[in-house]
Protein backbone atom coordinates (compact mmCIF):
# COMPACT_ATOMS: atom_id res chain seq x y z
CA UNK A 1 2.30 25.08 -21.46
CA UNK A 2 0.94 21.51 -22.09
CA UNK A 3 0.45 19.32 -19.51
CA UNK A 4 0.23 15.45 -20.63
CA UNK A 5 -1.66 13.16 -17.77
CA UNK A 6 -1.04 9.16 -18.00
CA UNK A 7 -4.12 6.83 -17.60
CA UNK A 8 -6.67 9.52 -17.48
CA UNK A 9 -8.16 9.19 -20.88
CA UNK A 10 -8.70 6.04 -22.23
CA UNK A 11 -7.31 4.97 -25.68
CA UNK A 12 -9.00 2.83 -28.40
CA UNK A 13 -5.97 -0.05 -27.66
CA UNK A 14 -6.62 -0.55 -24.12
CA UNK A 15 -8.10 -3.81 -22.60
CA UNK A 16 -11.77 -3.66 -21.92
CA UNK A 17 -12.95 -2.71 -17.94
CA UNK A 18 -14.67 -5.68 -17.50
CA UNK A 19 -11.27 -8.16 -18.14
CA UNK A 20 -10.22 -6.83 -14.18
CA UNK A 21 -13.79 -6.45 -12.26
CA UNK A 22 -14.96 -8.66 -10.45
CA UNK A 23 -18.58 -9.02 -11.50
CA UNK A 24 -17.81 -9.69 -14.66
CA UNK A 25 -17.82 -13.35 -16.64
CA UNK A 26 -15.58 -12.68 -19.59
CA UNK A 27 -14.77 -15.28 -21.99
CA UNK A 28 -12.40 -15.30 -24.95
CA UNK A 29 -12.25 -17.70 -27.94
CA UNK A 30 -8.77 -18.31 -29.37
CA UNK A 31 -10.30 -16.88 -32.77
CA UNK A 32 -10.54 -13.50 -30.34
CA UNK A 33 -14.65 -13.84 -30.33
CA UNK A 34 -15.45 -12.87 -26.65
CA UNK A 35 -18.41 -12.96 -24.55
CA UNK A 36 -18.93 -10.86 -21.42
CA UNK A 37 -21.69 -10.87 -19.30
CA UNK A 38 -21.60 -8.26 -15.79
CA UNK A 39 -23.08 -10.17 -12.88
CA UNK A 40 -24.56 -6.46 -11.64
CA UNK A 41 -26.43 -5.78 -14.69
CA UNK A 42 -27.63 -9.31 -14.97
CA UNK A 43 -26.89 -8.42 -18.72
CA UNK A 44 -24.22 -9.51 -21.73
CA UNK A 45 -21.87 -6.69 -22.41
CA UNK A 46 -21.92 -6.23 -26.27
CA UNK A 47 -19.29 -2.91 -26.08
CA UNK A 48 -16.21 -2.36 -24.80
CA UNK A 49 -16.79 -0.90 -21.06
CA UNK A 50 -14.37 2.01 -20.58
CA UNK A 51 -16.02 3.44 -17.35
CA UNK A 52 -18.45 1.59 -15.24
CA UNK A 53 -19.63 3.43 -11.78
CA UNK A 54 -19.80 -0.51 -10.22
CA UNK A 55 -16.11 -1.62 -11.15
CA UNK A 56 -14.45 -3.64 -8.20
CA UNK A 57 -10.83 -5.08 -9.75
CA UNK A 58 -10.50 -8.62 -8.93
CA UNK A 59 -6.67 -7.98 -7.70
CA UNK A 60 -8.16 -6.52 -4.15
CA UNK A 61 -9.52 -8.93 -1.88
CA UNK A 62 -13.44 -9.63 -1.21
CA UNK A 63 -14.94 -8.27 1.83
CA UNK A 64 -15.50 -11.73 3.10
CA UNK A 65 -11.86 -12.74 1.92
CA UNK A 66 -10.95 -10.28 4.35
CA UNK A 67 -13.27 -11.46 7.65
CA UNK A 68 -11.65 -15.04 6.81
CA UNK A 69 -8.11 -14.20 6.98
CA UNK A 70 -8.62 -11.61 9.88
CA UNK A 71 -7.59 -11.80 13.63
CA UNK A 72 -10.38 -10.88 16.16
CA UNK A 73 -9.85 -9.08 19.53
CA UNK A 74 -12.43 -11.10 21.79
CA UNK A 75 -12.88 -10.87 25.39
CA UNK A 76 -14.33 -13.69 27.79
CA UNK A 77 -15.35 -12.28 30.80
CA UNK A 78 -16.47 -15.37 32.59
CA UNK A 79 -12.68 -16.54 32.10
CA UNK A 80 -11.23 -13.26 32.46
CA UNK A 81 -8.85 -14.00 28.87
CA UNK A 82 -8.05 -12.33 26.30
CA UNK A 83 -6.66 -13.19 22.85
CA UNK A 84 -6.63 -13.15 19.12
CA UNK A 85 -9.42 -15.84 17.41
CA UNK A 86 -9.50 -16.05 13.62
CA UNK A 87 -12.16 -14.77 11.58
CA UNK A 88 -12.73 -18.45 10.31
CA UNK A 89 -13.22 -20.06 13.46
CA UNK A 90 -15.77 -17.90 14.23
CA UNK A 91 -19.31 -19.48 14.39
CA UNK A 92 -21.82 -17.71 11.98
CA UNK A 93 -23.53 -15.64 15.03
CA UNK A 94 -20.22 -14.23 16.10
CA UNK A 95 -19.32 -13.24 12.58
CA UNK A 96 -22.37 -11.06 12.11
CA UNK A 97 -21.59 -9.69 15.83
CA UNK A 98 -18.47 -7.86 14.57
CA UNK A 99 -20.36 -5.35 13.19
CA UNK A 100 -21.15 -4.09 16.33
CA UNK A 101 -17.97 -4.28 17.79
């Protein structure tokens, strides 16, 4: 019995890692030269990267993409409220508060 998997070996035709991660600078000439430099290594890229144990894909949102957009449970005591404040009307003290939270 043979059992074929799809995607978990990669072939000599498929696009590079570093075209969909997020630290890398990849940039193509329209005689196909390309230059690719990985913002983790601090390095150029002179192969084509087929694993990398630092990949992030650009199509999932940034940690602080995230606190921007979010809604924040906050309590005021004083006024006895409670309600929903946005991530990106916090001020920069209460942002690095929601770690405790």
């Amino acid at each position: 019995m043979n059992i074929k998997v799809k995607g978990g070996t990669a072939q000599g035709d498929d696009a590079p890692l570093c075209v969909a991660c997020r630290s890398a600078q990849v940039v193509t000439g329209d005689r196909g030269q390309e230059y690719t430099r990985c913002a983790e290594l601090g390095a150029r890229v002179t192969f084509k990267v087929v694993t990398c144990s630092e990949f992030v894909s650009r199509q999932h949102p940034s940690l602080w993409h995230m606190e921007d957009i979010a809604w924040i449970l906050r309590t005021d005591n004083r006024k006895r409220q409670v309600g929903f404040v946005r991530g990106r009307d916090l001020d920069h003290r209460a942002r690095l508060g929601l770690d405790e939270d």
